[in-house]
PDB file of N, CA and C in Angstrom:
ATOM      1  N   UNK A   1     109.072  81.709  86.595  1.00  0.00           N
ATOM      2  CA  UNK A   1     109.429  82.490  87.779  1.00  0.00           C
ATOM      3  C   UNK A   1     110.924  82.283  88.045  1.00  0.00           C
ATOM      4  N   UNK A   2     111.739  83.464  87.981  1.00  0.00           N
ATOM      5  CA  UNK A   2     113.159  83.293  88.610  1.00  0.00           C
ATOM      6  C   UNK A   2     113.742  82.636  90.076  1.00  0.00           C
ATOM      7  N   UNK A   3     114.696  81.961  89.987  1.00  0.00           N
ATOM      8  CA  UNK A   3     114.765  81.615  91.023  1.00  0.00           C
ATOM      9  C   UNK A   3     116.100  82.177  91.589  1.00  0.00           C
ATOM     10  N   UNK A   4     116.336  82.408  92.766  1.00  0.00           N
ATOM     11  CA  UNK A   4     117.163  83.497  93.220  1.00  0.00           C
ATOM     12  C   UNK A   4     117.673  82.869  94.985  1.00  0.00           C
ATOM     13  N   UNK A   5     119.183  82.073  95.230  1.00  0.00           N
ATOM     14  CA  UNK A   5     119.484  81.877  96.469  1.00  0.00           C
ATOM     15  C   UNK A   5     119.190  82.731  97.726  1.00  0.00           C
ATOM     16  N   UNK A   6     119.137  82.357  98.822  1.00  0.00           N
ATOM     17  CA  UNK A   6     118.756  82.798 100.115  1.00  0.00           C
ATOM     18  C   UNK A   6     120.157  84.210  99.896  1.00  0.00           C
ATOM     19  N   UNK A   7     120.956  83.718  99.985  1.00  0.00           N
ATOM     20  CA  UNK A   7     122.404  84.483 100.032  1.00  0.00           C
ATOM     21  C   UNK A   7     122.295  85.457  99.476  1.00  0.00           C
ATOM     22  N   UNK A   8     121.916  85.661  97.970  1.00  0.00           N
ATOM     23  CA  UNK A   8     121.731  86.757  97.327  1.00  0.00           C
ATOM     24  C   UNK A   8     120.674  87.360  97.509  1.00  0.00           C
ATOM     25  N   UNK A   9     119.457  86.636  97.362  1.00  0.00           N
ATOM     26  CA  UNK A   9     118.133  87.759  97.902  1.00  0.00           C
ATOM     27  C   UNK A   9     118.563  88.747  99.104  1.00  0.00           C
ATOM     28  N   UNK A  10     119.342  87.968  99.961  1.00  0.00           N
ATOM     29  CA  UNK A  10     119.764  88.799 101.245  1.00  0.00           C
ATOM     30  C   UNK A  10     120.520  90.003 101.286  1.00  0.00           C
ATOM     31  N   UNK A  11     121.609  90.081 100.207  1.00  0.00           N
ATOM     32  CA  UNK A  11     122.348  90.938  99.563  1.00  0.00           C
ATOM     33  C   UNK A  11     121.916  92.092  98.799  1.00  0.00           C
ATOM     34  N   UNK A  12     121.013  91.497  97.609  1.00  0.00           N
ATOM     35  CA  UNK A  12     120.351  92.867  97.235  1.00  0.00           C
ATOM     36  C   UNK A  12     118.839  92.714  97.975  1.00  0.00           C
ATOM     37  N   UNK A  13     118.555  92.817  98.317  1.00  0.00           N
ATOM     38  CA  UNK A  13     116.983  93.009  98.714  1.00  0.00           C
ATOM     39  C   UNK A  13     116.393  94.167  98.530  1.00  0.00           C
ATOM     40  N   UNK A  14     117.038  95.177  98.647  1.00  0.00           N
ATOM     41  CA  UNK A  14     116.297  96.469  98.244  1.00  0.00           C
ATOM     42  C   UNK A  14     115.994  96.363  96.543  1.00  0.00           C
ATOM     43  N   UNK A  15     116.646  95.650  95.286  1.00  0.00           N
ATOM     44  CA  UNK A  15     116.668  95.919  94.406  1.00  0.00           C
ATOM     45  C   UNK A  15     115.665  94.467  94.143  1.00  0.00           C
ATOM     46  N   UNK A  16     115.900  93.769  94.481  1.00  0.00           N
ATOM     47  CA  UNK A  16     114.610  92.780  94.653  1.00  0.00           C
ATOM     48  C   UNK A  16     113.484  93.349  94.390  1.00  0.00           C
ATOM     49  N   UNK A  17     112.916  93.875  95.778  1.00  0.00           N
ATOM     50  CA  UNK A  17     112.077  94.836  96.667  1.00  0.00           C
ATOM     51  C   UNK A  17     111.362  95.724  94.856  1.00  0.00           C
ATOM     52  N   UNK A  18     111.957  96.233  94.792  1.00  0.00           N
ATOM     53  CA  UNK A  18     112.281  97.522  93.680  1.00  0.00           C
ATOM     54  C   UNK A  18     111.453  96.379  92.249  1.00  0.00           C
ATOM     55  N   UNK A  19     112.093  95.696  92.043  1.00  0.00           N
ATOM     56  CA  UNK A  19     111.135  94.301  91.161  1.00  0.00           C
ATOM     57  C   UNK A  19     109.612  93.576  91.347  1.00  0.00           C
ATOM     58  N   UNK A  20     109.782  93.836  92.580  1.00  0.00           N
ATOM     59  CA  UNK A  20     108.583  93.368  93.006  1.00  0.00           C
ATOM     60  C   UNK A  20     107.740  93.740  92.653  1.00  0.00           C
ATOM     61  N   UNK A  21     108.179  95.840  93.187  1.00  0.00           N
ATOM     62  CA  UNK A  21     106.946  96.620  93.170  1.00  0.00           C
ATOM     63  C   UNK A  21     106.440  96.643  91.986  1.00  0.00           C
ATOM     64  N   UNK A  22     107.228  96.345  90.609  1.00  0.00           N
ATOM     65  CA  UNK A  22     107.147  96.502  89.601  1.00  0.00           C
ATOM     66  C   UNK A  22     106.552  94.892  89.070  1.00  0.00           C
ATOM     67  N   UNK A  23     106.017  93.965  89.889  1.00  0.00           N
ATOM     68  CA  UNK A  23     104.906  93.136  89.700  1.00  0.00           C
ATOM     69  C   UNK A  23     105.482  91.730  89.561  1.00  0.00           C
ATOM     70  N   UNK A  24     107.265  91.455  89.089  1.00  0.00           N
ATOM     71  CA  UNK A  24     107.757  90.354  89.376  1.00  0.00           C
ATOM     72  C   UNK A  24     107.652  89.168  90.510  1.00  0.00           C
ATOM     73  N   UNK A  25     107.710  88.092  90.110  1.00  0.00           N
ATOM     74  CA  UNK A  25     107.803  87.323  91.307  1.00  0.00           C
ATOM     75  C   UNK A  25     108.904  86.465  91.219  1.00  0.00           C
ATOM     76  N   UNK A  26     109.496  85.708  92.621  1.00  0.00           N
ATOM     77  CA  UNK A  26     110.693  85.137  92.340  1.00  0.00           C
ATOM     78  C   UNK A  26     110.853  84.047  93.920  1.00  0.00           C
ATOM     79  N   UNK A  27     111.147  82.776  93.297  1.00  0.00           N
ATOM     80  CA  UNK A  27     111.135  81.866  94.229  1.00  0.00           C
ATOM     81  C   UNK A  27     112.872  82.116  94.883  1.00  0.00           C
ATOM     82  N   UNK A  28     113.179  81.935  96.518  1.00  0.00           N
ATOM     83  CA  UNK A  28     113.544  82.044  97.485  1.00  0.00           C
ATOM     84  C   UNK A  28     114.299  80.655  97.627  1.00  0.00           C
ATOM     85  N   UNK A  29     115.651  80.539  97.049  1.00  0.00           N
ATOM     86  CA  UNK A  29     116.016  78.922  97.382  1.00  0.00           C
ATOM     87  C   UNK A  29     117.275  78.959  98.513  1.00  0.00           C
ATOM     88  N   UNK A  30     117.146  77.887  99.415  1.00  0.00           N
ATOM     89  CA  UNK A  30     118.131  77.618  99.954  1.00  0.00           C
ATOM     90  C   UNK A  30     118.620  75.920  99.703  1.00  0.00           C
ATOM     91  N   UNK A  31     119.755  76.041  99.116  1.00  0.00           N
ATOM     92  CA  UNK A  31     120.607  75.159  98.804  1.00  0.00           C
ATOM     93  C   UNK A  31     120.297  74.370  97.418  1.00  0.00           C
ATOM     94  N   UNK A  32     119.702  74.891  96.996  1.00  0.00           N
ATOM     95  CA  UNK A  32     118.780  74.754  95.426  1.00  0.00           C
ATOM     96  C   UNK A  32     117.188  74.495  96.002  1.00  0.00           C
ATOM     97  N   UNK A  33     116.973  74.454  97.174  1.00  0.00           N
ATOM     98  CA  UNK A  33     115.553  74.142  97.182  1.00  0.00           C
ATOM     99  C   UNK A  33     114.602  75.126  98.003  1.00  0.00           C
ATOM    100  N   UNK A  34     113.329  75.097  96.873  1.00  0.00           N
ATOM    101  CA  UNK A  34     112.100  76.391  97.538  1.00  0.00           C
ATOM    102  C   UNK A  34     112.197  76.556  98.429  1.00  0.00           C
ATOM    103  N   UNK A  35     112.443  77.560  99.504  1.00  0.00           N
ATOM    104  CA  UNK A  35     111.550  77.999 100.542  1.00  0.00           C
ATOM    105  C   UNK A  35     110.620  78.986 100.614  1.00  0.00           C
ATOM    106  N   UNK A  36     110.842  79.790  99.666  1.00  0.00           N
ATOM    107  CA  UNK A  36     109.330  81.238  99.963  1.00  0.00           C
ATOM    108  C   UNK A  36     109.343  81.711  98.291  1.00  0.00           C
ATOM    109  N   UNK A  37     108.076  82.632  98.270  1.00  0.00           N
ATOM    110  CA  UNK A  37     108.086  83.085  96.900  1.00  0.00           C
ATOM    111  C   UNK A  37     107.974  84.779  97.783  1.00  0.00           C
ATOM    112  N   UNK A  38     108.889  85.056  96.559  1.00  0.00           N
ATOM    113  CA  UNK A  38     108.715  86.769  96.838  1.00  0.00           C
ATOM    114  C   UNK A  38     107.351  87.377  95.802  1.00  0.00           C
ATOM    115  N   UNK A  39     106.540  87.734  96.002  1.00  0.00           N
ATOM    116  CA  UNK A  39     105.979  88.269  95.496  1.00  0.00           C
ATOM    117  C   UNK A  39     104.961  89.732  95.974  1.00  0.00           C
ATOM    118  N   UNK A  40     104.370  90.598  95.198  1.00  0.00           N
ATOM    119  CA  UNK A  40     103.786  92.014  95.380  1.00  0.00           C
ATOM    120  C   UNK A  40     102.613  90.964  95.918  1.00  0.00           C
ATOM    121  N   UNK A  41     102.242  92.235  97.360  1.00  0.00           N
ATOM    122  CA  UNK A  41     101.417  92.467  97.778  1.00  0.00           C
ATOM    123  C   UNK A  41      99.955  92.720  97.666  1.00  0.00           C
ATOM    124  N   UNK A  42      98.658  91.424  97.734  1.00  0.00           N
ATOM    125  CA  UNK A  42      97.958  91.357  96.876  1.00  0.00           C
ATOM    126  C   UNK A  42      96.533  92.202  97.514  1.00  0.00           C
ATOM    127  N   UNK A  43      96.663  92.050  98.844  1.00  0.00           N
ATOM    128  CA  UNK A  43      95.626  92.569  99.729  1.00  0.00           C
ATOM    129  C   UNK A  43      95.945  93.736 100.390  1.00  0.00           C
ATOM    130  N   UNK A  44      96.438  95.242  99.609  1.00  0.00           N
ATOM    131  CA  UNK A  44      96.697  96.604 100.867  1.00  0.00           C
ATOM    132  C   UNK A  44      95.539  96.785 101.531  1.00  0.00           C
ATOM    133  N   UNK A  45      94.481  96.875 100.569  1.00  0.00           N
ATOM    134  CA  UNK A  45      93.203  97.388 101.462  1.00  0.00           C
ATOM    135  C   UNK A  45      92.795  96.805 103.066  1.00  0.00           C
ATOM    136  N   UNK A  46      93.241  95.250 103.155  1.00  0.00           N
ATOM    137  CA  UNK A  46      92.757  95.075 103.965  1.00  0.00           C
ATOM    138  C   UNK A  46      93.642  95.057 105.314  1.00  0.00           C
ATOM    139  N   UNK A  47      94.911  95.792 105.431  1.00  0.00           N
ATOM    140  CA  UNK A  47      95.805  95.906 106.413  1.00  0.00           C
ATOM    141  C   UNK A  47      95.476  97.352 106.196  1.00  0.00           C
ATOM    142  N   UNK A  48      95.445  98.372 105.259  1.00  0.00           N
ATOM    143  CA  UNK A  48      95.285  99.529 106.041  1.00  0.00           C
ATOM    144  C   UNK A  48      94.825 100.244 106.984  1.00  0.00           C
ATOM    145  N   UNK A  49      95.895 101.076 108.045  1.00  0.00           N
ATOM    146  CA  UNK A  49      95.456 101.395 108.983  1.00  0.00           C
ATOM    147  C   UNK A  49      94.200 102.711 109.656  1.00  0.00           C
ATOM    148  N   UNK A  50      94.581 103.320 108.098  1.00  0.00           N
ATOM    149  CA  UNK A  50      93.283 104.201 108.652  1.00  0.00           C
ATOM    150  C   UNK A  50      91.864 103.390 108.405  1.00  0.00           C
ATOM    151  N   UNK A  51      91.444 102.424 107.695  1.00  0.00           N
ATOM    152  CA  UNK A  51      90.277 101.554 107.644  1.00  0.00           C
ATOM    153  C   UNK A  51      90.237 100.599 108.858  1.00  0.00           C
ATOM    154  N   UNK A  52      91.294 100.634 109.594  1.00  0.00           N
ATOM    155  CA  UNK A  52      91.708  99.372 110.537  1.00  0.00           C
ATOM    156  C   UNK A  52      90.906 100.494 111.837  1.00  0.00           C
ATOM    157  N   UNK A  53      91.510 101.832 111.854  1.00  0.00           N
ATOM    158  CA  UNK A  53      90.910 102.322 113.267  1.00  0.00           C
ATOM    159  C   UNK A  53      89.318 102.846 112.644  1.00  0.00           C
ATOM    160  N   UNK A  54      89.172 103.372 111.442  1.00  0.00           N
ATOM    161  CA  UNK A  54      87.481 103.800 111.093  1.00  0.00           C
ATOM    162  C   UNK A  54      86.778 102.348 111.771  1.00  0.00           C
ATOM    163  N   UNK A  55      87.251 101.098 111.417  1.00  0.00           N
ATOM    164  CA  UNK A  55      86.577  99.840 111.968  1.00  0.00           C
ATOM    165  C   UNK A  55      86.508  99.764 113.636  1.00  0.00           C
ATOM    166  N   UNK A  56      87.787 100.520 114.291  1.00  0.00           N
ATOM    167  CA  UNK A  56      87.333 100.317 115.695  1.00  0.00           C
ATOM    168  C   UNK A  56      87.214 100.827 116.283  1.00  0.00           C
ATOM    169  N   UNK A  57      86.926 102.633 115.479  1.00  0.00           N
ATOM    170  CA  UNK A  57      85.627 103.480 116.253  1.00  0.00           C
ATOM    171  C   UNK A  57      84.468 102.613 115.784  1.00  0.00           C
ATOM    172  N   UNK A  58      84.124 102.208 114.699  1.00  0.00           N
ATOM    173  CA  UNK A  58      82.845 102.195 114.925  1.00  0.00           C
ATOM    174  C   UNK A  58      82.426 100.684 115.935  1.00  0.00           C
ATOM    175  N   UNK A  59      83.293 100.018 116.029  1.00  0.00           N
ATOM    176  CA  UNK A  59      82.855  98.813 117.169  1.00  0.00           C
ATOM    177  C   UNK A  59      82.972  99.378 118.878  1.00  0.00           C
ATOM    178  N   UNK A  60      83.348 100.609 118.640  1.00  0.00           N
ATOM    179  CA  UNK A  60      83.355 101.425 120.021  1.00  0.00           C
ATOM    180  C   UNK A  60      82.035 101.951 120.197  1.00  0.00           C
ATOM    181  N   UNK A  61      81.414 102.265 119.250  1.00  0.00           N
ATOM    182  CA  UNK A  61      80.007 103.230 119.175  1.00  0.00           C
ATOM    183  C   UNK A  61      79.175 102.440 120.083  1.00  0.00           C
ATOM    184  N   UNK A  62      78.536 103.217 121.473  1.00  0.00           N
ATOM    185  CA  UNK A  62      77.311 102.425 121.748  1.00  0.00           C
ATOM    186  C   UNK A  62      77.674 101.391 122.562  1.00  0.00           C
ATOM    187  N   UNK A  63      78.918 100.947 123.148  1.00  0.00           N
ATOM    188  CA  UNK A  63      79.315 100.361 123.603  1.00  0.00           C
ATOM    189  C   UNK A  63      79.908 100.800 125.143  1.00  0.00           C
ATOM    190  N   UNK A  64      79.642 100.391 125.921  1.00  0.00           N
ATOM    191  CA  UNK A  64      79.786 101.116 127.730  1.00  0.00           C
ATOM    192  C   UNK A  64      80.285  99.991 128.880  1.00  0.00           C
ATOM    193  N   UNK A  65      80.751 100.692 129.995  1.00  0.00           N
ATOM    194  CA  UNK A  65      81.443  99.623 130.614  1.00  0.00           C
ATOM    195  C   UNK A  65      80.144  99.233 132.209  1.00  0.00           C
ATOM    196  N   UNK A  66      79.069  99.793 131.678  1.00  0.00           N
ATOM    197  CA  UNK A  66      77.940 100.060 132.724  1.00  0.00           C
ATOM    198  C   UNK A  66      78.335 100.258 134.282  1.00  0.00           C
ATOM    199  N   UNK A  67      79.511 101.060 134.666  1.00  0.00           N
ATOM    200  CA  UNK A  67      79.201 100.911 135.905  1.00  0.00           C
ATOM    201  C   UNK A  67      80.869  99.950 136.201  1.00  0.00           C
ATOM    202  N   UNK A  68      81.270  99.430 135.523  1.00  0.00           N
ATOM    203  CA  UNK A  68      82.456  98.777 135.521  1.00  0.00           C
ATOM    204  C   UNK A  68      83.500  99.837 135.332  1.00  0.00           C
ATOM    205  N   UNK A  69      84.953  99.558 136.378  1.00  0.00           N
ATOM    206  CA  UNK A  69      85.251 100.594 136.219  1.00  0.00           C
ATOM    207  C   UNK A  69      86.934  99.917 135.972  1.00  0.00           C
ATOM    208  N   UNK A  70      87.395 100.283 134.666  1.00  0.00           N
ATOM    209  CA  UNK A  70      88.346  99.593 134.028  1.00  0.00           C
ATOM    210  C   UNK A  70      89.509  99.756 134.531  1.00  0.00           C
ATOM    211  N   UNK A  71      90.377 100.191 135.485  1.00  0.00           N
ATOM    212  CA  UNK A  71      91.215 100.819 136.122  1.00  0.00           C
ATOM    213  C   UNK A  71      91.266  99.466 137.202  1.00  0.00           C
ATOM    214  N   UNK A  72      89.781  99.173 137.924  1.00  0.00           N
ATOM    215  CA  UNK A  72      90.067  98.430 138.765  1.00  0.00           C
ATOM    216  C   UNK A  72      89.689  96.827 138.235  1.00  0.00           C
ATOM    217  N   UNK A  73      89.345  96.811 136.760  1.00  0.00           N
ATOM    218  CA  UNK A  73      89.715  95.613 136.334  1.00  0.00           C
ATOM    219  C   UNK A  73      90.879  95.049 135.721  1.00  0.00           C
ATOM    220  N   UNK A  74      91.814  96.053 135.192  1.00  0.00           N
ATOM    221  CA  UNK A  74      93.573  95.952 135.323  1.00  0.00           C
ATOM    222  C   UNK A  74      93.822  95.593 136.133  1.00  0.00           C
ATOM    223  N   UNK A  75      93.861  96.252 137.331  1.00  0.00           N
ATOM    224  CA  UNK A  75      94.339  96.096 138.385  1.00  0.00           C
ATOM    225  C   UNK A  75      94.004  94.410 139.437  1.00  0.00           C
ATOM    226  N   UNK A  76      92.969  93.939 138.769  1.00  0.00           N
ATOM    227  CA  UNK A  76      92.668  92.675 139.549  1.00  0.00           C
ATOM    228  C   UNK A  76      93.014  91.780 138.584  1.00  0.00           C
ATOM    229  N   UNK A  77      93.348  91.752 137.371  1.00  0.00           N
ATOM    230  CA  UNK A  77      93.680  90.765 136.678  1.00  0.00           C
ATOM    231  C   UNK A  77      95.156  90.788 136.770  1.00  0.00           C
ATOM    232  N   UNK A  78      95.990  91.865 137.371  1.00  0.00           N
ATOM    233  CA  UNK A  78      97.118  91.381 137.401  1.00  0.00           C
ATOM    234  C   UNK A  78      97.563  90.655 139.077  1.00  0.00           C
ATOM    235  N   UNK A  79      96.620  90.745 139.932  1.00  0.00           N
ATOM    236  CA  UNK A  79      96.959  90.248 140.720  1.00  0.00           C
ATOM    237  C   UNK A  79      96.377  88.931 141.306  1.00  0.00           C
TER     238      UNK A  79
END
């Protein structure tokens, strides 16, 4: 794995970036020593946002405030 100063990662980062996508990885040094690894993104599925709101309609489904009326529970929790 390449290793690549804080200073310069900072400098090019878009062309970094551009390496990445293309599956490289590359340790992050400041002053010769590790701090982070750059590497591609291993989990999209589970930050995507249209799966993120399909998940919280469906935890909305079926779900009611019985009679509670949410306007005036704002309103008392801020005071």
């Amino acid at each position: 794995m390449e290793h690549i100063g804080a200073y310069e990662a900072k400098t090019h980062l878009p062309k970094l970036l551009a390496n990445v996508l293309n599956g490289k990885q590359m340790i992050i040094t400041k002053h010769g020593n590790p701090v982070a690894i750059l590497s591609p993104f291993a989990d999209k599925k589970k930050y995507a946002s249209d799966t993120t709101i399909m998940k919280l309609k469906e935890f909305r489904k079926n779900k009611r405030l019985n009679g509670l009326n949410l306007k005036s529970m704002i309103q008392e929790g801020r005071d």
